[in-house]
C-alpha atoms as a PDB file:
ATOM      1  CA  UNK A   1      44.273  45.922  99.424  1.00  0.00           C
ATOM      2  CA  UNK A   2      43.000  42.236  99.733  1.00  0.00           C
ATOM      3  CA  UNK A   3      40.915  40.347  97.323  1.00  0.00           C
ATOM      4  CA  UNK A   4      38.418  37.972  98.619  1.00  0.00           C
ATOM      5  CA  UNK A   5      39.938  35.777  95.998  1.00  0.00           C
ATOM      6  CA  UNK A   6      41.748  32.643  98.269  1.00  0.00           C
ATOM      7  CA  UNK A   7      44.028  29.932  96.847  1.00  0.00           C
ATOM      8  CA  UNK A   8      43.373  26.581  97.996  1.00  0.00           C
ATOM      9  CA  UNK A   9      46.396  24.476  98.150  1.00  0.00           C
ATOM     10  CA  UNK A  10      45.819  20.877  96.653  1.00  0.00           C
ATOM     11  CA  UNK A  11      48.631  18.419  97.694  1.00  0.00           C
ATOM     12  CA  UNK A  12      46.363  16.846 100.293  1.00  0.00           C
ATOM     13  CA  UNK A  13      43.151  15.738  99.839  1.00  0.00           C
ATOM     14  CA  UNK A  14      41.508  16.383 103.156  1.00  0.00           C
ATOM     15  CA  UNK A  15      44.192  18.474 104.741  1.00  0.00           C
ATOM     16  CA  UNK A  16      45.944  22.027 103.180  1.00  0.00           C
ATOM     17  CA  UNK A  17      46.317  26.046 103.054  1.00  0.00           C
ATOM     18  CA  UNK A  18      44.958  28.638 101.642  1.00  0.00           C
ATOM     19  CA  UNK A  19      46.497  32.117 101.226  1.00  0.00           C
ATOM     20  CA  UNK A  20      44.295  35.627 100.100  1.00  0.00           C
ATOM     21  CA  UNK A  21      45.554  36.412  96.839  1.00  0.00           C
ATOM     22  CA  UNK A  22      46.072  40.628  97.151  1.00  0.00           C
ATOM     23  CA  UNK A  23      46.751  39.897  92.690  1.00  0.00           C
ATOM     24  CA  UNK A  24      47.323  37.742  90.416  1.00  0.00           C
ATOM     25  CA  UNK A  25      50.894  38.200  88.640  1.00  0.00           C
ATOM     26  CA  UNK A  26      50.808  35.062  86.424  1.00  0.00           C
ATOM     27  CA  UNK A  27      49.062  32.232  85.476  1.00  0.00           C
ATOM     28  CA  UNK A  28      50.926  30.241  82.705  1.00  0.00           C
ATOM     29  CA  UNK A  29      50.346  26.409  81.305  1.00  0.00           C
ATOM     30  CA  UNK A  30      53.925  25.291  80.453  1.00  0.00           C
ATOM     31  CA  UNK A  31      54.352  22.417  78.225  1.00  0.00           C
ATOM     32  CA  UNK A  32      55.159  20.674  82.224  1.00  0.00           C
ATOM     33  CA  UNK A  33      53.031  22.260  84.352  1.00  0.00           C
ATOM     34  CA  UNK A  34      50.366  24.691  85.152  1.00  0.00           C
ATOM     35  CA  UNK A  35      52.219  27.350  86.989  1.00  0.00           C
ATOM     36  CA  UNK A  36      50.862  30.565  88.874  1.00  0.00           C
ATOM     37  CA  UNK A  37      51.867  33.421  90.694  1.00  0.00           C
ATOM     38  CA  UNK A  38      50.384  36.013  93.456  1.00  0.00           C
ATOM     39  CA  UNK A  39      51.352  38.037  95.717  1.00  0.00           C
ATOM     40  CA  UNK A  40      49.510  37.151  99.039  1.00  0.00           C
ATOM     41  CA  UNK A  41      48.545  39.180 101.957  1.00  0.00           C
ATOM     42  CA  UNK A  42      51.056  37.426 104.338  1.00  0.00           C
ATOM     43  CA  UNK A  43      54.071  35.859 102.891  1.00  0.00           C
ATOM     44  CA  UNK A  44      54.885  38.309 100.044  1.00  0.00           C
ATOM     45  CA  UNK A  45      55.016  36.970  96.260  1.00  0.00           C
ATOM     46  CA  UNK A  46      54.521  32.816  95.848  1.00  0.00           C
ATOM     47  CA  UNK A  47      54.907  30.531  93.314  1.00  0.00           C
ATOM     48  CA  UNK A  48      52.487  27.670  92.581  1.00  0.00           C
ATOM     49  CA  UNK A  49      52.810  24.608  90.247  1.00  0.00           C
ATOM     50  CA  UNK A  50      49.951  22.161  89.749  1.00  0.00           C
ATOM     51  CA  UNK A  51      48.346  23.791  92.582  1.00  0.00           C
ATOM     52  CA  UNK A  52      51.172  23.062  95.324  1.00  0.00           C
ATOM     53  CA  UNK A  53      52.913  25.916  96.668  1.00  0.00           C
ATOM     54  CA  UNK A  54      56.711  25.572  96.201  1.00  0.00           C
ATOM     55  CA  UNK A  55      57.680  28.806  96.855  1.00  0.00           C
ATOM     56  CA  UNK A  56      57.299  32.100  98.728  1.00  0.00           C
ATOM     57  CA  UNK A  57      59.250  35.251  99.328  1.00  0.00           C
ATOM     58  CA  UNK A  58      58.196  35.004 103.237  1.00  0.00           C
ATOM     59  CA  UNK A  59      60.105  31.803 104.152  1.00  0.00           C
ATOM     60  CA  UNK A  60      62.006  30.640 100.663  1.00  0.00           C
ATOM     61  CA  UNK A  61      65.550  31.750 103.167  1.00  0.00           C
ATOM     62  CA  UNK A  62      65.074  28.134 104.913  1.00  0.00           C
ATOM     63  CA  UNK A  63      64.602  26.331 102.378  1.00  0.00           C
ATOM     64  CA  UNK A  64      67.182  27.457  99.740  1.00  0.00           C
ATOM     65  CA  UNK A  65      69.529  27.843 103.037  1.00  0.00           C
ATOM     66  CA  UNK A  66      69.015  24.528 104.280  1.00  0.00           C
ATOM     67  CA  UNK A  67      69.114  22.406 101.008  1.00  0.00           C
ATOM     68  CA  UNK A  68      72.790  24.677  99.440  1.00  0.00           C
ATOM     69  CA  UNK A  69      74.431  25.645 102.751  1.00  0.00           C
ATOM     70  CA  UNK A  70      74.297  22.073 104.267  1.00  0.00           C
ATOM     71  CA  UNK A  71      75.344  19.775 101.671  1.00  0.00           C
ATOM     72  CA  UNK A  72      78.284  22.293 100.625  1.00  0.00           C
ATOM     73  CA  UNK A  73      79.440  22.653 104.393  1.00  0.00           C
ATOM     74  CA  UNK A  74      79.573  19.038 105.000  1.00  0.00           C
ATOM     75  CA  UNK A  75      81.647  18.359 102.153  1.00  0.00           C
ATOM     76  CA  UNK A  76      83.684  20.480 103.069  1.00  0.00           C
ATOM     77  CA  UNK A  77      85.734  21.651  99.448  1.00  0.00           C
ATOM     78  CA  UNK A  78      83.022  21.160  96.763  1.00  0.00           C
ATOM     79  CA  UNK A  79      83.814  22.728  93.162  1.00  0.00           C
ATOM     80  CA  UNK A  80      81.756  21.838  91.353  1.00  0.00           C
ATOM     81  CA  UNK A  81      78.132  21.452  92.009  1.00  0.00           C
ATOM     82  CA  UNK A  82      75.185  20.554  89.781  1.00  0.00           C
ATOM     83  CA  UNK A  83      71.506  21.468  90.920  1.00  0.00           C
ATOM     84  CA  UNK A  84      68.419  20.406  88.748  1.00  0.00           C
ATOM     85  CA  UNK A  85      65.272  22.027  89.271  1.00  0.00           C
ATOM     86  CA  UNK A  86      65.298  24.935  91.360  1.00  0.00           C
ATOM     87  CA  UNK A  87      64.355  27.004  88.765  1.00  0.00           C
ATOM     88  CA  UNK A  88      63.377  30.237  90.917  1.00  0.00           C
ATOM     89  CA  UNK A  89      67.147  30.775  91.147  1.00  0.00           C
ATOM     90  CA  UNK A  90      67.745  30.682  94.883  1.00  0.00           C
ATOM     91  CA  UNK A  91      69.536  27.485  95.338  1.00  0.00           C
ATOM     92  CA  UNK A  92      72.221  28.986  92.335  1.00  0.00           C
ATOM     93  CA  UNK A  93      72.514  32.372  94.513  1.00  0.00           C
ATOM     94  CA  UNK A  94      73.286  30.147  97.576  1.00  0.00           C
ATOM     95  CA  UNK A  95      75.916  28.190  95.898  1.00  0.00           C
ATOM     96  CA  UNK A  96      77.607  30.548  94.210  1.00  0.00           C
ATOM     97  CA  UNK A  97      77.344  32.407  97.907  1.00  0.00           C
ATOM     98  CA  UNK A  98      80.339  29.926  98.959  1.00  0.00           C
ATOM     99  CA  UNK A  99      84.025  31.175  97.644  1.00  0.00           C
ATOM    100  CA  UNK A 100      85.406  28.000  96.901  1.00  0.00           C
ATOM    101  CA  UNK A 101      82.594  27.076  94.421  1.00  0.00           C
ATOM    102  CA  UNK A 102      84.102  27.359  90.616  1.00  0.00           C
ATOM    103  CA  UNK A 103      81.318  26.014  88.259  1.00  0.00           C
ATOM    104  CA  UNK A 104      77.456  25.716  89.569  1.00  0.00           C
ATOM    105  CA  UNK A 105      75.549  23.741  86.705  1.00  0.00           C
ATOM    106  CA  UNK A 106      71.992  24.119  87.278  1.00  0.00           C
ATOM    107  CA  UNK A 107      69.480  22.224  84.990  1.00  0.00           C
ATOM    108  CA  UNK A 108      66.032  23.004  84.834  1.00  0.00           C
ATOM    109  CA  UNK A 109      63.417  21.363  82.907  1.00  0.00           C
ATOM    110  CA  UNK A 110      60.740  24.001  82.546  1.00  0.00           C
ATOM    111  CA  UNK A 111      62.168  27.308  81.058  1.00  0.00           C
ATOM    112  CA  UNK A 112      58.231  29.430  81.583  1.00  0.00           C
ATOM    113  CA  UNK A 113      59.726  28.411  85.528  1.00  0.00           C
ATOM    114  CA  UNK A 114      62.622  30.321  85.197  1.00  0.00           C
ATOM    115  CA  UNK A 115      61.057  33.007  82.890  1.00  0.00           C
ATOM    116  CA  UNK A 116      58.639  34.144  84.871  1.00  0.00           C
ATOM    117  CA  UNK A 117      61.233  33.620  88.773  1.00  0.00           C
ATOM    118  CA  UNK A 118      63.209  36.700  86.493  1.00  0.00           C
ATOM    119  CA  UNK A 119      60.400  38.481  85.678  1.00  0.00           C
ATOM    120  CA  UNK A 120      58.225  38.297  89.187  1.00  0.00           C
ATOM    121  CA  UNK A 121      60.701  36.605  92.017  1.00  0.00           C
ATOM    122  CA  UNK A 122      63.938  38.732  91.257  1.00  0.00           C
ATOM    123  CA  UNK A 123      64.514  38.880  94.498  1.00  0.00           C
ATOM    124  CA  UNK A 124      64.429  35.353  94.961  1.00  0.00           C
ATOM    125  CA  UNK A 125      68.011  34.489  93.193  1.00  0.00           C
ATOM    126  CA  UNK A 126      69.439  37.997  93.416  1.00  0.00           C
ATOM    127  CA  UNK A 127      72.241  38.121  91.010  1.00  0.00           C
ATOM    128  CA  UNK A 128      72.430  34.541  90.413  1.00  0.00           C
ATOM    129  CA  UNK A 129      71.427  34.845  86.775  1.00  0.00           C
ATOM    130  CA  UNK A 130      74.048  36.438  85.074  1.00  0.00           C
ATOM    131  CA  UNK A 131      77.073  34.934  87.644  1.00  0.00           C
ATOM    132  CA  UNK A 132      80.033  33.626  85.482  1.00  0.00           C
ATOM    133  CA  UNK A 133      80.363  30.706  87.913  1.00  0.00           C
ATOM    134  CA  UNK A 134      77.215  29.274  87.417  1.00  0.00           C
ATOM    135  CA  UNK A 135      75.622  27.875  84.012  1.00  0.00           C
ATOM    136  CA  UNK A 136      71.904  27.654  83.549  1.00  0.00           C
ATOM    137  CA  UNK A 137      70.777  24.603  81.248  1.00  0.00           C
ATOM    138  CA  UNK A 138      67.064  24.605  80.379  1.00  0.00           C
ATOM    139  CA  UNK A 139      66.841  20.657  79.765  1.00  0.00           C
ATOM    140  CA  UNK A 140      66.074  17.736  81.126  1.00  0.00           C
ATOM    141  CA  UNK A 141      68.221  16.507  84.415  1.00  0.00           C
ATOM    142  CA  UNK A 142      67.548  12.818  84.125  1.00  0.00           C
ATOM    143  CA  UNK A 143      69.457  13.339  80.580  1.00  0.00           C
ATOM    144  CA  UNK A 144      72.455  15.829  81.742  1.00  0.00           C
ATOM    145  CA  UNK A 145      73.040  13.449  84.537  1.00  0.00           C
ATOM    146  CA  UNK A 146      72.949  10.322  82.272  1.00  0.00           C
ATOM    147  CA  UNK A 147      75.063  12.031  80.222  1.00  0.00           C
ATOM    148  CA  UNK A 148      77.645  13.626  82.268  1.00  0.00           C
ATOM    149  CA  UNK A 149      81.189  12.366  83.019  1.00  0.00           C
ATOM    150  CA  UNK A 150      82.316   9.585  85.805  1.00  0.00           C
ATOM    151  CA  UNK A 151      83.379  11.518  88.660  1.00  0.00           C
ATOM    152  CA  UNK A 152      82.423  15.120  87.387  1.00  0.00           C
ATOM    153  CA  UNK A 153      80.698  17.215  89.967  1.00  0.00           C
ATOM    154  CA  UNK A 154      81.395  16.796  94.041  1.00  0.00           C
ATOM    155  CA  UNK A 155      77.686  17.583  95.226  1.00  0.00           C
ATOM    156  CA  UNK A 156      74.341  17.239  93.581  1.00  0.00           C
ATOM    157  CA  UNK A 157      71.221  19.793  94.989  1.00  0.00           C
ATOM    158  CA  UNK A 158      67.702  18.192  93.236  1.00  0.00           C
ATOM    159  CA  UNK A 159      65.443  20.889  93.928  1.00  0.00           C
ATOM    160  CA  UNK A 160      62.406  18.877  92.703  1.00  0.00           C
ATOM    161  CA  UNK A 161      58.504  18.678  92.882  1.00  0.00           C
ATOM    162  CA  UNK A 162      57.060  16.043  94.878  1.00  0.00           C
ATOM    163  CA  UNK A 163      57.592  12.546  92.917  1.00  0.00           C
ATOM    164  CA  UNK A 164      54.367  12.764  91.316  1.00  0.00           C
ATOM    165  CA  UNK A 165      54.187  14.187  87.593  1.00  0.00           C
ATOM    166  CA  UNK A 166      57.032  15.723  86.186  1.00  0.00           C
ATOM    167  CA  UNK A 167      59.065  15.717  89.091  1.00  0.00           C
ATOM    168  CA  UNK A 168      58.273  11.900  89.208  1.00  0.00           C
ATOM    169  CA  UNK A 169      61.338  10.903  86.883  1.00  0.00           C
ATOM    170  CA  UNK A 170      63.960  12.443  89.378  1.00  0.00           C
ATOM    171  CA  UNK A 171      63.480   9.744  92.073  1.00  0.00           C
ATOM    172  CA  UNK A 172      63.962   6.674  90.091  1.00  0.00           C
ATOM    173  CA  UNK A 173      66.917   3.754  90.709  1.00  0.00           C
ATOM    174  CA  UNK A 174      68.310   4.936  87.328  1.00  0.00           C
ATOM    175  CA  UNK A 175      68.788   8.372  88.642  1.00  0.00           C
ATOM    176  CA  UNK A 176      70.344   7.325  91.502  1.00  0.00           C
ATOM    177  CA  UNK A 177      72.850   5.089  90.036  1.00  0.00           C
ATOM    178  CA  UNK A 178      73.876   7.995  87.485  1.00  0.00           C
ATOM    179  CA  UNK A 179      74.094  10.220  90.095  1.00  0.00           C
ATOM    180  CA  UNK A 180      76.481   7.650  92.221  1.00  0.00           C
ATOM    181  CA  UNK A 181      78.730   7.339  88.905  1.00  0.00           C
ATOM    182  CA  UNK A 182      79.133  11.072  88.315  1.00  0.00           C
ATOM    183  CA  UNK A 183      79.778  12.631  91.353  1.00  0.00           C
ATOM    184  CA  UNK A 184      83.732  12.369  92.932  1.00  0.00           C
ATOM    185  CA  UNK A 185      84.590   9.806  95.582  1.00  0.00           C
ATOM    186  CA  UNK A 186      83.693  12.092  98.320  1.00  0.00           C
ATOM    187  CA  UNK A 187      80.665  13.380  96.797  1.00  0.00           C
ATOM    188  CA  UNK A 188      76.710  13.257  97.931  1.00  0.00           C
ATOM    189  CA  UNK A 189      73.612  14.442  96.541  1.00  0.00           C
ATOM    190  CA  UNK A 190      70.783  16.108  98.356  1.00  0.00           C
ATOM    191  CA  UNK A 191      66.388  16.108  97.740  1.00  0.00           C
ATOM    192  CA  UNK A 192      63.776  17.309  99.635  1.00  0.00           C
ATOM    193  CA  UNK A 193      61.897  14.417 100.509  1.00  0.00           C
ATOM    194  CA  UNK A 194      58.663  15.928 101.251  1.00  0.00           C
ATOM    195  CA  UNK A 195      57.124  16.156 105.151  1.00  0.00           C
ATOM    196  CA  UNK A 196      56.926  13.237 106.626  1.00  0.00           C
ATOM    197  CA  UNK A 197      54.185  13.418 109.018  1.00  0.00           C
ATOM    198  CA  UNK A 198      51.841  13.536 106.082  1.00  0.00           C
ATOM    199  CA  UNK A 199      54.656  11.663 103.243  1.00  0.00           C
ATOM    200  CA  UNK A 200      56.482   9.553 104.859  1.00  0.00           C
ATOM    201  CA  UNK A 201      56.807   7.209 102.335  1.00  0.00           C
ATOM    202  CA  UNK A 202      58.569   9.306  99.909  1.00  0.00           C
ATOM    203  CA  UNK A 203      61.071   9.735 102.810  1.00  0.00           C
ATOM    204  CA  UNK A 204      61.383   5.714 103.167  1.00  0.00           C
ATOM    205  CA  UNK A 205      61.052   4.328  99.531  1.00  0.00           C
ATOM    206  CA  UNK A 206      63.805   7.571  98.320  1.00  0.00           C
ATOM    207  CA  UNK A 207      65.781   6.676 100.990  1.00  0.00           C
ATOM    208  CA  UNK A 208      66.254   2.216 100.155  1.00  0.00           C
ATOM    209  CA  UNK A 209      66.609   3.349  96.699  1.00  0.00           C
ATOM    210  CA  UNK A 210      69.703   5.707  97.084  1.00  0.00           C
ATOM    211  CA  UNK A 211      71.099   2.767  99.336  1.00  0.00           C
ATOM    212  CA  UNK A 212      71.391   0.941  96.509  1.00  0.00           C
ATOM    213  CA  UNK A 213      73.994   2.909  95.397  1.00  0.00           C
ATOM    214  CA  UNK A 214      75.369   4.951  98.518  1.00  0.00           C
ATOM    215  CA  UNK A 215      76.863   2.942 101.616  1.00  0.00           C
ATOM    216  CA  UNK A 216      75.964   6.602 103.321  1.00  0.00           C
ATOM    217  CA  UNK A 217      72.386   7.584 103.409  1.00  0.00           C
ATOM    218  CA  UNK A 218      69.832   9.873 105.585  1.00  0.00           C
ATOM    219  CA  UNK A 219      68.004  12.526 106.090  1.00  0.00           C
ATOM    220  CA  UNK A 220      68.037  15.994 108.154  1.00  0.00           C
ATOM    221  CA  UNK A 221      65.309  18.803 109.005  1.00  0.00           C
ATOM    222  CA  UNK A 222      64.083  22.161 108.443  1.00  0.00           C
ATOM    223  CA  UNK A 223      61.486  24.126 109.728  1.00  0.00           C
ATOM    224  CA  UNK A 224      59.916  25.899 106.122  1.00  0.00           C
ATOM    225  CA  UNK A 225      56.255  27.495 107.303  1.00  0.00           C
ATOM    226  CA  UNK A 226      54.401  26.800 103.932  1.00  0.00           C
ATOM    227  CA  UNK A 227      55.535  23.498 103.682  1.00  0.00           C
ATOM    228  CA  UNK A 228      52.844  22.163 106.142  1.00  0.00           C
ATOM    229  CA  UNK A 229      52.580  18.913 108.394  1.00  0.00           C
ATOM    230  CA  UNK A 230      55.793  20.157 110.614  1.00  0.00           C
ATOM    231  CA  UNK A 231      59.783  18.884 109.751  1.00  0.00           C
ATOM    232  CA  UNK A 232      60.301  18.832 106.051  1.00  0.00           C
ATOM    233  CA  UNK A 233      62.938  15.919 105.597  1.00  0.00           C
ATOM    234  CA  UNK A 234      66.309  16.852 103.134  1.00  0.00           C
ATOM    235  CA  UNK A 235      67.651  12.686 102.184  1.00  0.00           C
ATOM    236  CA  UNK A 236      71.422  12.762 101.785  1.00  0.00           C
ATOM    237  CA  UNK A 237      73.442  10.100 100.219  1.00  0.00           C
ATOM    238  CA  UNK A 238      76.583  10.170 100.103  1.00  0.00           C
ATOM    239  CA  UNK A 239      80.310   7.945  99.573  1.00  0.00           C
ATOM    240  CA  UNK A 240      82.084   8.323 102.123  1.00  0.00           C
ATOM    241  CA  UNK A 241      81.275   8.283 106.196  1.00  0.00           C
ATOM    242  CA  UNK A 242      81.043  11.062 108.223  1.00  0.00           C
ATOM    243  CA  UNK A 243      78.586  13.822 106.545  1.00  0.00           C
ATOM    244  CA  UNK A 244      76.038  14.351 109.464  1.00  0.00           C
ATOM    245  CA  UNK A 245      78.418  13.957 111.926  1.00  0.00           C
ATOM    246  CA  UNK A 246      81.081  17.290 111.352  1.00  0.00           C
ATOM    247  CA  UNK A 247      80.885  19.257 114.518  1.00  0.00           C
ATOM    248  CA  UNK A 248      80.463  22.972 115.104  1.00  0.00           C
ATOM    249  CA  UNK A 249      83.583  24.610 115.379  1.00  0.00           C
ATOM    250  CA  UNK A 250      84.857  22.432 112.044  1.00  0.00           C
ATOM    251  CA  UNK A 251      81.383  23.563 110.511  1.00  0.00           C
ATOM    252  CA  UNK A 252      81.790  27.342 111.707  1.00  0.00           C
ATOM    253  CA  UNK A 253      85.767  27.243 110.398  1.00  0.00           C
ATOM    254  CA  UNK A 254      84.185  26.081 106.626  1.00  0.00           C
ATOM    255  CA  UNK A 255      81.514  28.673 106.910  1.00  0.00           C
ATOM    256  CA  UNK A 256      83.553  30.810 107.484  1.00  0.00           C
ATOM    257  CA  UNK A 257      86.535  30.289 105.092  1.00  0.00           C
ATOM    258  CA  UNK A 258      83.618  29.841 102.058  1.00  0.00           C
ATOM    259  CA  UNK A 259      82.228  33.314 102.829  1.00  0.00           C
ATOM    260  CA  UNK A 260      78.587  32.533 104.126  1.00  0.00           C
ATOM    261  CA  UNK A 261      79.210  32.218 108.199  1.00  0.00           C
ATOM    262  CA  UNK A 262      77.046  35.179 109.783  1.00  0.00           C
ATOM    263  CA  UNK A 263      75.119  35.844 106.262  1.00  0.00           C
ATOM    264  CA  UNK A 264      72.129  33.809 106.748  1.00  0.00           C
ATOM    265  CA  UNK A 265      68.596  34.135 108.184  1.00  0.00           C
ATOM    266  CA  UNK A 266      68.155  30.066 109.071  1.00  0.00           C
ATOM    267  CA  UNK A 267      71.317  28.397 108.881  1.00  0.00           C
ATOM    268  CA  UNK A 268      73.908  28.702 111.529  1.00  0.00           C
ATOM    269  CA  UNK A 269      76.077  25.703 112.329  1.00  0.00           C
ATOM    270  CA  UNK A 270      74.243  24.870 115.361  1.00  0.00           C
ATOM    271  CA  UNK A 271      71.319  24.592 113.065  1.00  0.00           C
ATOM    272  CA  UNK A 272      73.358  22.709 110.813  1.00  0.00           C
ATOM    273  CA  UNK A 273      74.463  19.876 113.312  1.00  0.00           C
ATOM    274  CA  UNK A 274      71.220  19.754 114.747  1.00  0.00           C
ATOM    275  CA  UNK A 275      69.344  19.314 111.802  1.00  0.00           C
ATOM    276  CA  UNK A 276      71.100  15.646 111.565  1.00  0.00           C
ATOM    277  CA  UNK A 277      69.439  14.454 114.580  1.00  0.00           C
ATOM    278  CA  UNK A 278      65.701  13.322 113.811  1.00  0.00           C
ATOM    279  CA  UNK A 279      62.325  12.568 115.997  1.00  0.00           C
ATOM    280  CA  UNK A 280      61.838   9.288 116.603  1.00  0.00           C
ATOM    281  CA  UNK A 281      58.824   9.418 114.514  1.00  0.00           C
ATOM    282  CA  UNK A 282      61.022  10.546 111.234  1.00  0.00           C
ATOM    283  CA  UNK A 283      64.367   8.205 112.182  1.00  0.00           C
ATOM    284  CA  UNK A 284      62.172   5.132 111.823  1.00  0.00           C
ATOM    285  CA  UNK A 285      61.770   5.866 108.209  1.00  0.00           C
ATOM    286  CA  UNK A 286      65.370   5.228 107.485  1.00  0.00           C
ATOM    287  CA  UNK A 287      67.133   2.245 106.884  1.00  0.00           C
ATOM    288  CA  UNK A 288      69.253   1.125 109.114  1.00  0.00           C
END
């Protein structure tokens, strides 16, 4: 039964959502972050932090899909991967989805995240959790990637809050350059670079900052309800040529041999190649 109780989304000043709350599950101030969650009349269970949604049960499939299945596909034999953030689980349970994954690292910053994702959002990352291929570090990304050896993981997911707080740290040149040092020669890392009808500076300053350090940089699309303002841009960097341009039946072959081709609810490799081809109004963002 609903509430008359509404949340009131806050990343925009003059623009946003609101959802009815049906209960409160949560409400937690983390040593990061003030984080809360409902379930909602609508779009089942959802995760806030700092008053921005990041998360639902109703439309988390594109998201998670989008930012594991692409990156993975294009590459095309990734073993090891390293995600940091994410800490509802679901980009983990994608990776580990694909066969020829052997080690997921995923780094979180905010433990109370991934505490309360097991305790209210199991659904959300399935049997991620207790996977022998992947290895959950509460800690701080920025460090583990600092720290990590040359060469060490083939693709990087950042699963990140906007770049204001504590996500803020995540989009910085010495990030990038780390990143460039530890992932293999064909490696790339992927970010959600926020929508960029209402952000597209995020998309433009993220993206001349990775081509500092990547000769191969861009963005694609996905279609994610709550994350208002239309297209929500994924940036891509990556070593070596070629990444956005793989075609269907090669994507549909890797899908296929890595276990995930016909298990989705938003990916498909159409989806996939499309994605890489961007309005007008997004492309001009983008260095050239």
């Amino acid at each position: 039964m609903a509430t008359d109780a509404w949340l009131n989304e806050t990343l925009y000043p003059g623009w946003g959502q609101r959802f009815r709350i049906v209960r409160e599950l949560a409400r937690v101030q983390s040593d990061f972050q003030d984080i809360v969650i409902f379930e909602s009349e609508t779009h089942g269970r959802v995760m806030v932090l700092d008053g921005i949604i990041q998360i639902t049960e109703g439309d988390e499939f594109v998201y998670q899909e989008m930012l594991a299945h692409v990156p993975l596909i294009a590459h095309g034999a990734a073993k090891n991967v390293l995600i940091i953030g994410a800490g509802d689980g679901g980009v983990l349970r994608r990776v580990l989805e694909h066969k020829g994954v052997e080690r997921a690292v995923m780094c979180e910053i905010d433990g109370e995240v991934i505490r309360l994702a097991k305790e209210f959002l199991p659904k959300i990352a399935g049997d991620a959790w207790t996977n022998p291929r992947g290895e959950v570090i509460v800690g701080d990304g920025i460090d583990y990637v600092r720290r990590a050896p040359d060469a060490s993981f083939d693709v990087i997911i950042v699963d990140s809050t906007d770049p204001i707080g504590v996500g803020e740290v995540l989009f910085t040149d010495e990030f990038y350059q780390n990143s460039a040092r530890i992932l293999t020669a064909g490696g790339l890392i992927v970010n959600q670079c926020g929508v960029p009808f209402m952000q597209a500076d995020e998309l433009r300053e993220t993206s001349l900052r990775r081509r500092q350090f990547f000769p191969h940089v861009g963005a694609y699309v996905a279609a994610v309800p709550t994350y208002v303002g239309g297209y929500m841009t994924l940036g891509w960097a990556a070593k070596q040529p070629g990444i956005a341009t793989v075609d269907v039946p090669a994507i549909a072959a890797r899908a296929q041999a890595s276990g995930i081709l016909g298990t989705t609810r938003y990916w498909t490799p159409h989806i996939h190649a499309a994605a890489f081809h961007l309005p007008p109004y997004i492309a001009e963002h983008l260095p050239d």
